[in-house]
Protein backbone atom coordinates (compact mmCIF):
# COMPACT_ATOMS: atom_id res chain seq x y z
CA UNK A 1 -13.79 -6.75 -8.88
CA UNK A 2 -10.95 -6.93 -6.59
CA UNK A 3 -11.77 -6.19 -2.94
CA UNK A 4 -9.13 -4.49 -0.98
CA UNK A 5 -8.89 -7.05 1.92
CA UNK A 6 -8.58 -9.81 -0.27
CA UNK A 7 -5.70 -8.62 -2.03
CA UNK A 8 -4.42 -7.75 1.11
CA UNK A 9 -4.78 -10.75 2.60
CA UNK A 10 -2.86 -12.53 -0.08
CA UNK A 11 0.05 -10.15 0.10
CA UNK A 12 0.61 -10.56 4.01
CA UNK A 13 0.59 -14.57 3.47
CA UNK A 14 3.11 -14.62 1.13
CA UNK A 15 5.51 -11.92 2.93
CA UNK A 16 4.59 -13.25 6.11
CA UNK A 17 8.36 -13.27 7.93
CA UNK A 18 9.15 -9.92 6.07
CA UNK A 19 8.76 -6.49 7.91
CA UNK A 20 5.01 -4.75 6.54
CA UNK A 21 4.49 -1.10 6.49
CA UNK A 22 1.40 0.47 5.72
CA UNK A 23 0.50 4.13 5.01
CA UNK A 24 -2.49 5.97 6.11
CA UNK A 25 -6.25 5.38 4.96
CA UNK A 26 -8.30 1.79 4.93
CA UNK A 27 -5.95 -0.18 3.78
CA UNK A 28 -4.66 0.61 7.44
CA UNK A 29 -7.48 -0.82 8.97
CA UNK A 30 -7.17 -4.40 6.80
CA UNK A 31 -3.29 -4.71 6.71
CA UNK A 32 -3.75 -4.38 10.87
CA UNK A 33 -6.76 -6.56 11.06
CA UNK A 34 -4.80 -9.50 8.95
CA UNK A 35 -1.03 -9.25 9.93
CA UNK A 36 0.07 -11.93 11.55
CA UNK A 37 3.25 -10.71 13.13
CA UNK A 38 5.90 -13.60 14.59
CA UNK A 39 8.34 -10.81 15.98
CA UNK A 40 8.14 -7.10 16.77
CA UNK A 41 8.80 -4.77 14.73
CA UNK A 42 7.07 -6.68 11.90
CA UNK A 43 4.22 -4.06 11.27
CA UNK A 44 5.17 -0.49 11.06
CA UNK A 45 1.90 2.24 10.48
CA UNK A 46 1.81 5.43 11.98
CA UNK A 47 -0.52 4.68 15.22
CA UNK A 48 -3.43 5.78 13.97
CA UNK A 49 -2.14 9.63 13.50
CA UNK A 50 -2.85 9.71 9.80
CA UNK A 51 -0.44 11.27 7.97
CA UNK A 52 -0.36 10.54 4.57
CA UNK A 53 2.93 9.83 2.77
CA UNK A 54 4.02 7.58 5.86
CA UNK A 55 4.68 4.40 4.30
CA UNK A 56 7.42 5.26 1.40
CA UNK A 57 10.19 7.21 4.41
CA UNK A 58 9.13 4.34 7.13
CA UNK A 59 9.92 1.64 4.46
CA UNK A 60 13.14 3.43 3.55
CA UNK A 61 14.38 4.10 7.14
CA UNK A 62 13.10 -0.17 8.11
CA UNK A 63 15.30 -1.11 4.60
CA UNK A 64 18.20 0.73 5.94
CA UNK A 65 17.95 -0.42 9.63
CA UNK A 66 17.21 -4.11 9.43
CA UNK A 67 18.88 -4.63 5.81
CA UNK A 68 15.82 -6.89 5.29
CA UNK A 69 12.80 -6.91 2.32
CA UNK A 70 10.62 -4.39 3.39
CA UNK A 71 6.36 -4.85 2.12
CA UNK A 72 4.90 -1.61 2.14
CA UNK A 73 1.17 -1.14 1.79
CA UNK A 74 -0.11 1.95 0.59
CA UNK A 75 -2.78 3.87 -1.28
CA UNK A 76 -2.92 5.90 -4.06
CA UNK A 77 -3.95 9.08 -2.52
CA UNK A 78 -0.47 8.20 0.17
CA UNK A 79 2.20 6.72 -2.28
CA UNK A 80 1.56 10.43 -4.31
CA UNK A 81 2.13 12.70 -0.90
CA UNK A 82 5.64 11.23 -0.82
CA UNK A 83 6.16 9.47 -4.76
CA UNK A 84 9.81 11.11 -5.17
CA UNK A 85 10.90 8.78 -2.58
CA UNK A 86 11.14 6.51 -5.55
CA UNK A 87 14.51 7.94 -6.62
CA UNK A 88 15.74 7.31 -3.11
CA UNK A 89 14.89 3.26 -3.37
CA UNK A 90 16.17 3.37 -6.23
CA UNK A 91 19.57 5.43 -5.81
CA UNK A 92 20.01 3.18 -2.95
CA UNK A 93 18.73 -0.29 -4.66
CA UNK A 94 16.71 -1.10 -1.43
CA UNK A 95 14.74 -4.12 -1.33
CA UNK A 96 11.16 -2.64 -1.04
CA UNK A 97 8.28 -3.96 -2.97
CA UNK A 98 5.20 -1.51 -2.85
CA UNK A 99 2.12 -2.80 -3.24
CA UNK A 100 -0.61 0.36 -4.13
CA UNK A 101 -3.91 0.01 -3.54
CA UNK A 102 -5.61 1.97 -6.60
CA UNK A 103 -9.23 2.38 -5.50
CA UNK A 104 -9.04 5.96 -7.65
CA UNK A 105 -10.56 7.96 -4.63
CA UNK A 106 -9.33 8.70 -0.93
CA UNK A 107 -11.73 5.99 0.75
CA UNK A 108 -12.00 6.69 4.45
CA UNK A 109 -12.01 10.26 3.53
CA UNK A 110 -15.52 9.77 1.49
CA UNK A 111 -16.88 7.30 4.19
CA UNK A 112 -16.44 9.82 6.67
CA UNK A 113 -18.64 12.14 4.74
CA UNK A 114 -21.15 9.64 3.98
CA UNK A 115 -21.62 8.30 7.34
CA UNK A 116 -20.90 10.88 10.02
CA UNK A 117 -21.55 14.06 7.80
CA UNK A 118 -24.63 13.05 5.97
CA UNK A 119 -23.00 14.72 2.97
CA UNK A 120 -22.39 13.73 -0.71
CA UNK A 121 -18.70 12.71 -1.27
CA UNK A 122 -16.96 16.00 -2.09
CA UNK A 123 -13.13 16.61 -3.57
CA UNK A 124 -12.21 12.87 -2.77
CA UNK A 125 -11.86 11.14 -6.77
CA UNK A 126 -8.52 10.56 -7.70
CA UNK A 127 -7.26 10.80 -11.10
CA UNK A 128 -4.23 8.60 -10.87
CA UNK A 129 -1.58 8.05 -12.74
CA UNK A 130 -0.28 4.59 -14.19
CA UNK A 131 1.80 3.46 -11.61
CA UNK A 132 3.47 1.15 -12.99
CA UNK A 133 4.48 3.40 -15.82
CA UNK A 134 5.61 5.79 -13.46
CA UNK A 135 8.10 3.52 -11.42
CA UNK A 136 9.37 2.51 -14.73
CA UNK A 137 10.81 6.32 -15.43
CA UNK A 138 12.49 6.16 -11.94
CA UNK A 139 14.45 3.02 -13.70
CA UNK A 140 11.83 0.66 -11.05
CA UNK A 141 10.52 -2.36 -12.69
CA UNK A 142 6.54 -2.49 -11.55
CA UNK A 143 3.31 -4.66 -12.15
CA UNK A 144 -0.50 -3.90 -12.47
CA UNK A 145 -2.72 -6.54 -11.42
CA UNK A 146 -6.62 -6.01 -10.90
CA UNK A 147 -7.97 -9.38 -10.43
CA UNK A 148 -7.22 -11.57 -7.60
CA UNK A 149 -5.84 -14.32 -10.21
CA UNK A 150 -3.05 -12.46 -11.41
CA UNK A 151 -1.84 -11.45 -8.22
CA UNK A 152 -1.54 -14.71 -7.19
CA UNK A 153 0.52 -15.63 -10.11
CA UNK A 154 2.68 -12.22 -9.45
CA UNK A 155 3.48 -13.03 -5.92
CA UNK A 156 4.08 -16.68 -6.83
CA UNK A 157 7.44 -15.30 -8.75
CA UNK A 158 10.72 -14.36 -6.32
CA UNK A 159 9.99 -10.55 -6.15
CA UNK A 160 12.81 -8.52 -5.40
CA UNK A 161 12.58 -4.73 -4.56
CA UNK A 162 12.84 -2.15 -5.58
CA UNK A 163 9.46 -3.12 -6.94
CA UNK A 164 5.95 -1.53 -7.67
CA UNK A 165 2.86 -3.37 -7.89
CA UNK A 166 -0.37 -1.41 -8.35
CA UNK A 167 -3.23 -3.35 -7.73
CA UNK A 168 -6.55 -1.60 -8.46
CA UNK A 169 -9.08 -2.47 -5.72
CA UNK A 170 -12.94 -1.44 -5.92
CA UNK A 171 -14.33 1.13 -3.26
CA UNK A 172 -15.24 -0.45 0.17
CA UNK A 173 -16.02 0.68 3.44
CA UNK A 174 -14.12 -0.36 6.05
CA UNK A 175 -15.73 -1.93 9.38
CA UNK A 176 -15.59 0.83 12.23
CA UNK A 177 -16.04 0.29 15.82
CA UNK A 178 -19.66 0.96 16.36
């Protein structure tokens, strides 16, 4: 199985000069953890506010800005608050690759139950779509990967956006501050 911060990980080293946004959840937590940033304004998130659907209208509004390849990390409870804004990369030809984490459950959301609620995980499994079947009917070529071997070879090729990747991540707990 693919764990999220590996993926991760890879992703950042090989857009390491390009501007990163990620959406809320714990991918958040990773994508922070492991940027590397050489200028401001290379890692866009929402400061820790949460809301969900951030990283598909940041990642338009950096595109448009900066004119530059915009990364955007996101999960798949976030990418489907905000998915229409497919049709806007798209009508615009903006050079955004999204990368979706696919752990088919809203993560932080279940940890939080387990660990400070003392509760079984409740309304948090995700029944997602396939992702990259779905960018393909906005007219967006995309990519499923879910072994750490394939992405490699993916982001080894000169990915242009718009793009979708879906990379399907197991379930992990993310470190909190104790």
């Amino acid at each position: 199985d693919l764990k999220p911060q590996a993926a991760i990980k890879r992703i950042l080293d090989r857009f390491e000069d390009n501007i990163t946004v990620s959406d809320a959840g714990s991918h958040t937590t990773w994508t922070s953890l492991l940027k590397k940033s050489k200028r401001p304004g290379q890692l866009l998130f929402s400061g820790a506010m949460a809301p969900m659907g951030y990283g598909l209208p940041a990642a338009i509004g950096a595109s448009i800005a900066t004119g530059e390849k915009v990364i955007v990390i996101n999960g798949d409870g976030d990418v489907q608050m905000n998915i229409q804004e497919l049709a806007t990369i798209k009508e615009n030809d903006l050079d955004i690759i999204i990368f979706i984490l696919n752990n088919s459950e809203y993560g932080i959301i279940r940890q939080w139950q387990e660990e400070f609620y003392d509760m079984e995980p409740y309304q948090v499994k995700l029944n997602n779509p396939d992702f990259a079947k779905l960018a393909s009917s906005y007219g967006i070529d995309g990519a499923r990967v879910d072994n750490l071997d394939d992405l490699e070879l993916l982001l080894q090729k000169d990915l242009t956006g718009p793009f979708v990747v879906e990379v399907v991540v197991e379930s992990e707990n993310i470190p909190l501050p104790e």
